[in-house]
N, C-alpha and C. Protein backbone atom coordinates (compact mmCIF):
# COMPACT_ATOMS: atom_id res chain seq x y z
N UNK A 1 -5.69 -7.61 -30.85
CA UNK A 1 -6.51 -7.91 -32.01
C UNK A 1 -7.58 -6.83 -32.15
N UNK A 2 -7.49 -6.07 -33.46
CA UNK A 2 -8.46 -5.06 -33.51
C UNK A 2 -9.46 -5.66 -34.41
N UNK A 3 -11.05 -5.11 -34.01
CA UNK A 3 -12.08 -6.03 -34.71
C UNK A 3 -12.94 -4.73 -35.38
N UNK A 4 -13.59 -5.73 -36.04
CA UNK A 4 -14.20 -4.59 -37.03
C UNK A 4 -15.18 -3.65 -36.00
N UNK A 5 -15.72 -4.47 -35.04
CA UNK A 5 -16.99 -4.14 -34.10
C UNK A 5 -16.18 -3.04 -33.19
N UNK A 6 -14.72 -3.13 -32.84
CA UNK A 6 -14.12 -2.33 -32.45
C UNK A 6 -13.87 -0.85 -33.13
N UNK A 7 -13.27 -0.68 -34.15
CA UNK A 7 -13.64 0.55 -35.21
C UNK A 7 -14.58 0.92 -35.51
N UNK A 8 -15.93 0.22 -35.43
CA UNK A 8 -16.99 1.06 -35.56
C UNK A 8 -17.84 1.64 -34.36
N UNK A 9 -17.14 0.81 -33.15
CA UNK A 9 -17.78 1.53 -31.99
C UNK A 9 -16.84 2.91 -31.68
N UNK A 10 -16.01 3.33 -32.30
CA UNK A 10 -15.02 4.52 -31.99
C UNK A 10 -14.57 5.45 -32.90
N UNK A 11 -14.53 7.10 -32.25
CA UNK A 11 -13.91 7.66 -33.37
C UNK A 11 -12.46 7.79 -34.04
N UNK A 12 -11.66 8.35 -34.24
CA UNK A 12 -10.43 8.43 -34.42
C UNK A 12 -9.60 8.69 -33.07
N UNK A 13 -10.48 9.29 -32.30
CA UNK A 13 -9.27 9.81 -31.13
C UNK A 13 -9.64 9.08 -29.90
N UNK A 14 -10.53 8.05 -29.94
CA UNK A 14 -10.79 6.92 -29.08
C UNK A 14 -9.58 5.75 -29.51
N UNK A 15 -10.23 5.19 -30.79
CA UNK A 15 -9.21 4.54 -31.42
C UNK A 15 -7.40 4.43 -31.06
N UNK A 16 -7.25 5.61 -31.07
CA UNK A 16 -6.07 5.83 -31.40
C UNK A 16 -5.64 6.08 -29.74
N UNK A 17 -6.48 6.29 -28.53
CA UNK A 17 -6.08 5.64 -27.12
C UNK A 17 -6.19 4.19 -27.10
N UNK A 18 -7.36 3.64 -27.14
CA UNK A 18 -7.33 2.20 -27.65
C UNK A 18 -5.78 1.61 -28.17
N UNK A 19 -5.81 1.77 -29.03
CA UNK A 19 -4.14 1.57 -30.08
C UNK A 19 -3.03 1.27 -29.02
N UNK A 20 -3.09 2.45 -28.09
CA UNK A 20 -1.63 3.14 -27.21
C UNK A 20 -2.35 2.15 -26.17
N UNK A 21 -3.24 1.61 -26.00
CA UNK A 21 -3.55 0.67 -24.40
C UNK A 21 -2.82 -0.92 -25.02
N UNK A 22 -3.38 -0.91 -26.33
CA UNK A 22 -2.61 -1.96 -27.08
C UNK A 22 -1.19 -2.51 -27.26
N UNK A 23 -1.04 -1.45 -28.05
CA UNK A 23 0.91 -1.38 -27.46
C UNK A 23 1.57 -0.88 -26.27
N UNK A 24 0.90 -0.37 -25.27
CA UNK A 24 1.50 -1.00 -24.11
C UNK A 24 1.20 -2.15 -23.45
N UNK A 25 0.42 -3.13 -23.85
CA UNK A 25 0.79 -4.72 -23.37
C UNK A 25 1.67 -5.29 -24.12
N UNK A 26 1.97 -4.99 -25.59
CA UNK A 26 2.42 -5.47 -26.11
C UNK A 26 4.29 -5.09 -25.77
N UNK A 27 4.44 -3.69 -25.48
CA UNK A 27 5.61 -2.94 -25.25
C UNK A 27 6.27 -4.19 -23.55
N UNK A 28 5.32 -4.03 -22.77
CA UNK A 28 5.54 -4.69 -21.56
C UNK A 28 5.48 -5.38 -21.35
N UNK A 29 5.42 -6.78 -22.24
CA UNK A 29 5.04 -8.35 -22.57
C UNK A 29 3.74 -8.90 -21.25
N UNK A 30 2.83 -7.77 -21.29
CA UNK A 30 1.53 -8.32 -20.75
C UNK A 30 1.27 -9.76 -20.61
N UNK A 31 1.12 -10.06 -22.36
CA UNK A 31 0.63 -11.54 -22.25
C UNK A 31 1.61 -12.48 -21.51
N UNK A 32 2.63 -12.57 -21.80
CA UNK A 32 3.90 -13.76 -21.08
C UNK A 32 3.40 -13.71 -19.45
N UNK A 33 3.53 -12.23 -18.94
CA UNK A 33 3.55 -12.12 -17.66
C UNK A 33 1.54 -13.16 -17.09
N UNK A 34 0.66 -12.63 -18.54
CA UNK A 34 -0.64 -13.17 -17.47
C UNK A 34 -0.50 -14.97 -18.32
N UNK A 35 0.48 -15.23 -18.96
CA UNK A 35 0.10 -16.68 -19.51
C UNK A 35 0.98 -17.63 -18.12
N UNK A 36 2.17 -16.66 -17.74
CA UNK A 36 2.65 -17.31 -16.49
C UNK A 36 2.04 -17.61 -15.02
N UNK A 37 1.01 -16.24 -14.80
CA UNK A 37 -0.25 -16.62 -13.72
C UNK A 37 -1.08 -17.46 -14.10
N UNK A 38 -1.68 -17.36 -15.41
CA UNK A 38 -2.96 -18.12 -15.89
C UNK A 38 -2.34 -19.84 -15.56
N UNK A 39 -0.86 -19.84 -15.88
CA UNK A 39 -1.00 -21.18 -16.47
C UNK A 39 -0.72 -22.05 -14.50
N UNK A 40 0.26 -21.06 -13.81
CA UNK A 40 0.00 -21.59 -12.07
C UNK A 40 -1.88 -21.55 -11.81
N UNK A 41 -2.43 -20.61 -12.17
CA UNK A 41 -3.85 -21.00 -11.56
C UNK A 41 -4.50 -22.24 -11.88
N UNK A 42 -4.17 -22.49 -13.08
CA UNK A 42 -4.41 -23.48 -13.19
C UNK A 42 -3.78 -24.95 -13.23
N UNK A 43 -3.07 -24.84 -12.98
CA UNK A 43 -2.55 -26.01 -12.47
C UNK A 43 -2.25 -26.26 -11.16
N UNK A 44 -2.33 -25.25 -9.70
CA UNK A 44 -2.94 -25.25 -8.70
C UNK A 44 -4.27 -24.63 -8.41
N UNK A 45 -5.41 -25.03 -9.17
CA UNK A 45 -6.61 -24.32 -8.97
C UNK A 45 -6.89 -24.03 -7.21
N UNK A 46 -6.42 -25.11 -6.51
CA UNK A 46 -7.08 -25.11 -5.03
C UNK A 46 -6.00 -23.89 -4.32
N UNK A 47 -4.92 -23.60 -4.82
CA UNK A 47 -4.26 -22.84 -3.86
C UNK A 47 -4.86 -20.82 -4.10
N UNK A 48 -5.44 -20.50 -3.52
CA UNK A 48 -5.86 -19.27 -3.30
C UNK A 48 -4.71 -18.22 -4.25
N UNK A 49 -3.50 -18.42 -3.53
CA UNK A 49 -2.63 -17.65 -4.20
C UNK A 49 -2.66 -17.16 -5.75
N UNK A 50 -2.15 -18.62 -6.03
CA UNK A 50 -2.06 -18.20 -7.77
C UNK A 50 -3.36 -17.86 -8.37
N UNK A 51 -4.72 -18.41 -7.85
CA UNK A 51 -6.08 -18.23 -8.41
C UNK A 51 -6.40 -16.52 -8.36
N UNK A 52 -6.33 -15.90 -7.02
CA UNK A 52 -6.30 -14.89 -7.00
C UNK A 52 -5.32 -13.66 -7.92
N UNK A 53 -3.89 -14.13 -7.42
CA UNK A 53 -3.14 -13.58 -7.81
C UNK A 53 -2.93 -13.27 -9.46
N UNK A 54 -3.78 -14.77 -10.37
CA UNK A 54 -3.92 -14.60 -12.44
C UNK A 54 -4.91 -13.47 -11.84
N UNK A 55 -6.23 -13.13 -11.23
CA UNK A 55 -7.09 -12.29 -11.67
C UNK A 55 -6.83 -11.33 -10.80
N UNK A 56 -5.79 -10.52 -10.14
CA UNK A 56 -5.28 -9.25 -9.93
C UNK A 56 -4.28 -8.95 -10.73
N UNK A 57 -3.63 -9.86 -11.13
CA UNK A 57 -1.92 -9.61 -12.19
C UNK A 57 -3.13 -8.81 -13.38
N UNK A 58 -4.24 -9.54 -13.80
CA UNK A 58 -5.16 -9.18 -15.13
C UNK A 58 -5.35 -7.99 -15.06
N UNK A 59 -6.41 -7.29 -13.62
CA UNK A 59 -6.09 -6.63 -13.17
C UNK A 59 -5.40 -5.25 -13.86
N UNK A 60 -4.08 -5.95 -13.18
CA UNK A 60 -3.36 -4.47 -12.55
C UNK A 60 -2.61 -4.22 -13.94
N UNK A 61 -2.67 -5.40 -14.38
CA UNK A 61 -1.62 -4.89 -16.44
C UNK A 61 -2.46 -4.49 -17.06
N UNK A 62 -3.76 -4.45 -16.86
CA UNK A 62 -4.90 -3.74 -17.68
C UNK A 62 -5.11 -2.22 -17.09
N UNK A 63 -4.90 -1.83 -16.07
CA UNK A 63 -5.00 -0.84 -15.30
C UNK A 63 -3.02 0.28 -15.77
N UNK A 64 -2.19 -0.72 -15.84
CA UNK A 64 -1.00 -0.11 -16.29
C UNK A 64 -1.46 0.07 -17.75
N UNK A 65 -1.79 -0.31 -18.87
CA UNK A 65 -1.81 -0.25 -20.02
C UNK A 65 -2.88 1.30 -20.07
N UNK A 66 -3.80 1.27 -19.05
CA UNK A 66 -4.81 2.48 -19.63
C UNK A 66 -3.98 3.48 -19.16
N UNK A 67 -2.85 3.87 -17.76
CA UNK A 67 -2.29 4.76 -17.35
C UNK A 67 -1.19 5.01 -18.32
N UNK A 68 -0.57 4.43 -19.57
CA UNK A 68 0.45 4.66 -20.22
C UNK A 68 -0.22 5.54 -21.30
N UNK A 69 -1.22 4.92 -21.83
CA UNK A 69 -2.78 5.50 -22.65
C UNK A 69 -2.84 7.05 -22.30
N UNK A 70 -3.14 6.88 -21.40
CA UNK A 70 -3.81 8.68 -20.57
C UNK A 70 -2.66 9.57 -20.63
N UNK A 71 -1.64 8.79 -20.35
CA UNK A 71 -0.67 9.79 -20.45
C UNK A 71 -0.25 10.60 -22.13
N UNK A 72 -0.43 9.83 -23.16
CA UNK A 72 -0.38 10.27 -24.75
C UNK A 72 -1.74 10.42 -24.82
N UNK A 73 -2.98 10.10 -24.86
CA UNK A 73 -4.45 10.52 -24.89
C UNK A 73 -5.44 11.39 -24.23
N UNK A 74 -4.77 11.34 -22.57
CA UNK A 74 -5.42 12.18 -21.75
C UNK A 74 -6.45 10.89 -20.79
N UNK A 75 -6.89 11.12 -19.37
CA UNK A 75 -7.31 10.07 -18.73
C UNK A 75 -9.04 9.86 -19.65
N UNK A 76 -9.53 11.18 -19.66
CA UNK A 76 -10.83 11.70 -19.89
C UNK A 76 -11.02 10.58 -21.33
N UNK A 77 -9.96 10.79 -22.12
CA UNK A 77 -10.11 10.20 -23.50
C UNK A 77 -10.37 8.37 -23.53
N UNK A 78 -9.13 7.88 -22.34
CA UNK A 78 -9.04 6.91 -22.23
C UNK A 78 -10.67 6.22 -21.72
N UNK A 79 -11.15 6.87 -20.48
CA UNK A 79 -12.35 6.35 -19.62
C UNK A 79 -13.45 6.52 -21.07
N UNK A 80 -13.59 7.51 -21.74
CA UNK A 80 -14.77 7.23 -22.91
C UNK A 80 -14.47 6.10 -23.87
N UNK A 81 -13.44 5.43 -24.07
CA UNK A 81 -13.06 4.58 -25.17
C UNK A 81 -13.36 3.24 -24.35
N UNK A 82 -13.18 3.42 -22.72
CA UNK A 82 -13.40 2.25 -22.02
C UNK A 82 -15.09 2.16 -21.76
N UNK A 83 -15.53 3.28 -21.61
CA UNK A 83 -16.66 3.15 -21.77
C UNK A 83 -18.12 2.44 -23.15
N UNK A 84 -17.67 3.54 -24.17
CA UNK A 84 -18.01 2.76 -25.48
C UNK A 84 -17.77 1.29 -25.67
N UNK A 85 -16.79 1.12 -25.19
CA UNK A 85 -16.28 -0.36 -25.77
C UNK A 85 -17.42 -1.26 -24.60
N UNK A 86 -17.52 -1.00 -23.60
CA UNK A 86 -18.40 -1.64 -22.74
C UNK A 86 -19.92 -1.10 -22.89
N UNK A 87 -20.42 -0.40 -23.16
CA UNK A 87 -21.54 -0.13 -23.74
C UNK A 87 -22.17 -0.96 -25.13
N UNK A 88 -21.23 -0.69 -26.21
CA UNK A 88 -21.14 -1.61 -27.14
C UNK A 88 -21.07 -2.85 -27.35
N UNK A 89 -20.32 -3.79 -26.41
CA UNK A 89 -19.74 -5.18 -26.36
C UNK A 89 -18.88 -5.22 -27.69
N UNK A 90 -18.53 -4.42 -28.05
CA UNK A 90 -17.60 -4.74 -29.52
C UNK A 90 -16.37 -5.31 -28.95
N UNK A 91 -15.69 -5.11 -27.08
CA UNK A 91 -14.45 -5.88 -27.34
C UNK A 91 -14.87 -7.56 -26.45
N UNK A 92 -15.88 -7.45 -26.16
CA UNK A 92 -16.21 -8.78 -25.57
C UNK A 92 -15.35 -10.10 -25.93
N UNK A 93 -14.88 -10.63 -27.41
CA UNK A 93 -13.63 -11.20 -27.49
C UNK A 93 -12.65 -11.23 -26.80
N UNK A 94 -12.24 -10.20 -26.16
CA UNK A 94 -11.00 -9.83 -25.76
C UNK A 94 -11.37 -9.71 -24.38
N UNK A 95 -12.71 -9.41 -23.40
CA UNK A 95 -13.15 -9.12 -21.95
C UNK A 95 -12.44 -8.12 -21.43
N UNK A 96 -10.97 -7.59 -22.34
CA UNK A 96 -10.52 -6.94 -21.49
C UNK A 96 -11.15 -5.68 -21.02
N UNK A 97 -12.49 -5.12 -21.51
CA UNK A 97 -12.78 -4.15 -20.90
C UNK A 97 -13.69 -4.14 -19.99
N UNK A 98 -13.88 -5.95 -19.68
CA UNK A 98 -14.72 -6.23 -18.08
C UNK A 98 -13.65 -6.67 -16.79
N UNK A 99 -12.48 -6.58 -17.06
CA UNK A 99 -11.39 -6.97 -16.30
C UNK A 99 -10.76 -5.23 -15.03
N UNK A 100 -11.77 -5.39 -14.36
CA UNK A 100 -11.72 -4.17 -13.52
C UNK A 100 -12.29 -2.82 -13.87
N UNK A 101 -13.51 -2.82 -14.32
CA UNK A 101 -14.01 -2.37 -15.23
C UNK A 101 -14.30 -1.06 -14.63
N UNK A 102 -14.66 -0.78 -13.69
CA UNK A 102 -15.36 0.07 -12.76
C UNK A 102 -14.27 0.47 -11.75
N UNK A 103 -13.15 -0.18 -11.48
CA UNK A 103 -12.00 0.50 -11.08
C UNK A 103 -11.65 0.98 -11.47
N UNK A 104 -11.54 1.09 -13.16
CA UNK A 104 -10.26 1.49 -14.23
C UNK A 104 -11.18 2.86 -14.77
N UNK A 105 -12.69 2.58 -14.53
CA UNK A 105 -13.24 3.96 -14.80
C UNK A 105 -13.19 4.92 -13.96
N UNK A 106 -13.08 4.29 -12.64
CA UNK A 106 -12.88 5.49 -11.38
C UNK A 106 -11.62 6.10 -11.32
N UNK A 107 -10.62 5.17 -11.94
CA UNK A 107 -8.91 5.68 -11.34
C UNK A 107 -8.93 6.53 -12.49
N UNK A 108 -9.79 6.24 -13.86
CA UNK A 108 -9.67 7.63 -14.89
C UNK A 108 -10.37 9.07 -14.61
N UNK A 109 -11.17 8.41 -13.72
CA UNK A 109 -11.93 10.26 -13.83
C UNK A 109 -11.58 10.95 -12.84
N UNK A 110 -11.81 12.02 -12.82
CA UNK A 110 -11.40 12.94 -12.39
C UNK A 110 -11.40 13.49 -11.03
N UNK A 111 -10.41 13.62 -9.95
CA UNK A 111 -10.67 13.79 -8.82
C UNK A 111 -12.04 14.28 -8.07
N UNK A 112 -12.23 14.35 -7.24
CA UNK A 112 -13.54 15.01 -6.67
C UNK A 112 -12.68 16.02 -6.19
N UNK A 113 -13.75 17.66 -5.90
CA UNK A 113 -13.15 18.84 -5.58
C UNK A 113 -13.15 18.89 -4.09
N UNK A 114 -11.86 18.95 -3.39
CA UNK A 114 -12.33 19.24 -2.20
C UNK A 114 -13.38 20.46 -1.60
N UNK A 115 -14.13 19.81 -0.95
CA UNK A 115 -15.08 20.99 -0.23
C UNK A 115 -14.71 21.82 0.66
N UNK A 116 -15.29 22.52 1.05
CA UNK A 116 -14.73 23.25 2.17
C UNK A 116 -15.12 23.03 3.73
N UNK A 117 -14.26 23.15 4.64
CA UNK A 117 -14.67 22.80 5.79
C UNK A 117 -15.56 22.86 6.28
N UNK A 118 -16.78 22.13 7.17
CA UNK A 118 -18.18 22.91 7.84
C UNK A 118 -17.91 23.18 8.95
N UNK A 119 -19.11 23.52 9.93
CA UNK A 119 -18.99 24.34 11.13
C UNK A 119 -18.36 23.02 11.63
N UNK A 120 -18.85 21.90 11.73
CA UNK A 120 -18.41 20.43 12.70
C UNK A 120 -16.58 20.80 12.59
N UNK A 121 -16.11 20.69 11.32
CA UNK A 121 -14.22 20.81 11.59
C UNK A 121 -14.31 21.95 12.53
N UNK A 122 -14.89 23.18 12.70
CA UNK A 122 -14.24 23.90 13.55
C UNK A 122 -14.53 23.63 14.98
N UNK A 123 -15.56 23.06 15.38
CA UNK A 123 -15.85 22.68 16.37
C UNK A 123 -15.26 21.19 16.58
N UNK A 124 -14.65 20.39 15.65
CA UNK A 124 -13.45 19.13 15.66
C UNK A 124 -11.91 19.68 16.71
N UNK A 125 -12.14 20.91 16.02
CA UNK A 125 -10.73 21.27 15.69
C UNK A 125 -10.13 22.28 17.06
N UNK A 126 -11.41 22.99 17.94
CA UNK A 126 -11.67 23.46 19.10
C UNK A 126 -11.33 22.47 20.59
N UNK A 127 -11.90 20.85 20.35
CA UNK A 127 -11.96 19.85 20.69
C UNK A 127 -11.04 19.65 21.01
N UNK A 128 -10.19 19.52 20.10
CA UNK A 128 -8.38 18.98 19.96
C UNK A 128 -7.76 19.93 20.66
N UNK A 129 -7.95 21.17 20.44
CA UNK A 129 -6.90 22.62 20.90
C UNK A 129 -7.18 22.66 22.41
N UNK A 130 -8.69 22.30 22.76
CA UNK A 130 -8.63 22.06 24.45
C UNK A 130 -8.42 20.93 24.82
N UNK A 131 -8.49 19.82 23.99
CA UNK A 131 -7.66 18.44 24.65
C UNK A 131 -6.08 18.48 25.34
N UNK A 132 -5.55 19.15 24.18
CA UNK A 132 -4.06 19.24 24.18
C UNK A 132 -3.69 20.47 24.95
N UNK A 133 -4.49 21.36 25.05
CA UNK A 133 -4.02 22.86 26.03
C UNK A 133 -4.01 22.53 27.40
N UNK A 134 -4.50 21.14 28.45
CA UNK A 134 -3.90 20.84 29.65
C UNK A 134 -2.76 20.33 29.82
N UNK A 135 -2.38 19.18 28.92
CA UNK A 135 -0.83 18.65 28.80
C UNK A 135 0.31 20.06 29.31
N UNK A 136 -0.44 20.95 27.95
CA UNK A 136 0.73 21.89 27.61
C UNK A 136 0.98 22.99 28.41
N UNK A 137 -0.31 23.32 28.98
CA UNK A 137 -0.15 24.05 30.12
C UNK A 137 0.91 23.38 31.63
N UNK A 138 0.72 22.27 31.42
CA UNK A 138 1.23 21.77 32.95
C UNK A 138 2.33 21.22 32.56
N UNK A 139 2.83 21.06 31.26
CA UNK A 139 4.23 21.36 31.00
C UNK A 139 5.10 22.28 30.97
N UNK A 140 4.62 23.69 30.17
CA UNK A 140 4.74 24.76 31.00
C UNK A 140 5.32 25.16 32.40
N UNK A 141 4.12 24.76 33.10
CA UNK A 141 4.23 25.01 34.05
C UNK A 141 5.16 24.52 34.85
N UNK A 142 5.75 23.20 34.34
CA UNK A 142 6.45 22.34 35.17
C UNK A 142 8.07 23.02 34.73
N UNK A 143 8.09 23.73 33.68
CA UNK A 143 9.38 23.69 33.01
C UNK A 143 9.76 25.31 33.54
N UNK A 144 8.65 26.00 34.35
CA UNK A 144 8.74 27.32 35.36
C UNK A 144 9.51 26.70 36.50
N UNK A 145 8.94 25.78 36.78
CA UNK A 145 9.43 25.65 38.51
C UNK A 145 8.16 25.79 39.05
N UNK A 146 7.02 25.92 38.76
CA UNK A 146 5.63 25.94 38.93
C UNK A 146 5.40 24.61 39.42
N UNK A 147 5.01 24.04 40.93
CA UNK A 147 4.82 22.85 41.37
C UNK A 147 3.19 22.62 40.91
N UNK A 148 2.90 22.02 40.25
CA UNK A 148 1.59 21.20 39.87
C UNK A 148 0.90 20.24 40.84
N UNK A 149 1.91 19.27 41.45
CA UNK A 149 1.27 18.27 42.15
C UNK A 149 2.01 17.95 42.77
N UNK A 150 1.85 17.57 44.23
CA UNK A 150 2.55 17.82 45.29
C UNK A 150 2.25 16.36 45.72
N UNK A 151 3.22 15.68 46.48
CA UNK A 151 2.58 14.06 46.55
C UNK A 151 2.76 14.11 47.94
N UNK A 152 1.97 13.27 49.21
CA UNK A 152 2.01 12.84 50.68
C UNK A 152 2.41 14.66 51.21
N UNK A 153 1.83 15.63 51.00
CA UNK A 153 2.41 17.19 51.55
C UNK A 153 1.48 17.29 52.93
């Protein structure tokens, strides 16, 4: 359901990720799949399972719908349209953009750059090379004919 409060919180190329998050619930019958959790949670409210399991299924089809998104929009495009919309409250009707809200913004942005090693890895990494250089030496040695350890001599 697109709302008016929705179009005016967005431009055309928000929108139009929006749209593609849309029709992929609709493409992947979203709703059937969360009306089939919703309707076990509630009708075993006490069992953990299904209670948990409606609000990760919500979740994770809201999290598939923005990755189908990113892929025709770009991730960058998707996380600002999720953003606006939660800044705004224009989709508050719908919650779906409080339904992992802060996961779905992290899994959109953008990796962190790996850094580069500090002095500690090389001195990690020194650690290890003399941990493992007695084994290997006295394997070595053993595989000479080099007696290492001599028992009751």
């Amino acid at each position: 359901m697109l709302t008016q409060g929705i179009v005016a919180a967005l431009d055309d190329e928000h929108l139009a990720a929006v749209m593609a998050h849309e029709r992929a619930h609709l493409t992947g019958r979203h709703h059937v799949l969360l009306a089939l959790t919703r309707a076990l949670a509630g009708v075993f409210p006490r069992i953990d399972l299904f209670v948990t399991g409606a609000a990760q299924v919500a979740r994770l089809v809201e999290m598939a719908a923005d990755d189908i998104a990113a892929e025709l929009h770009g991730r960058q495009r998707v996380r600002e349209a999720l953003l606006a919309l939660a800044d705004t409250g224009a989709a508050s009707p719908f919650e779906a953009t409080e339904v992992g809200l802060v996961d779905r913004i992290r899994r959109l942005s953008p990796l962190p750059t790996p850094t580069p090693p500090q002095a500690g890895g090389f001195a990690s990494s020194l650690a290890i090379g003399v941990v493992l250089a007695g084994p290997l030496a006295a394997t070595l040695a053993a595989a000479g004919g080099i007696g290492v350890c001599t028992l009751g001599g």
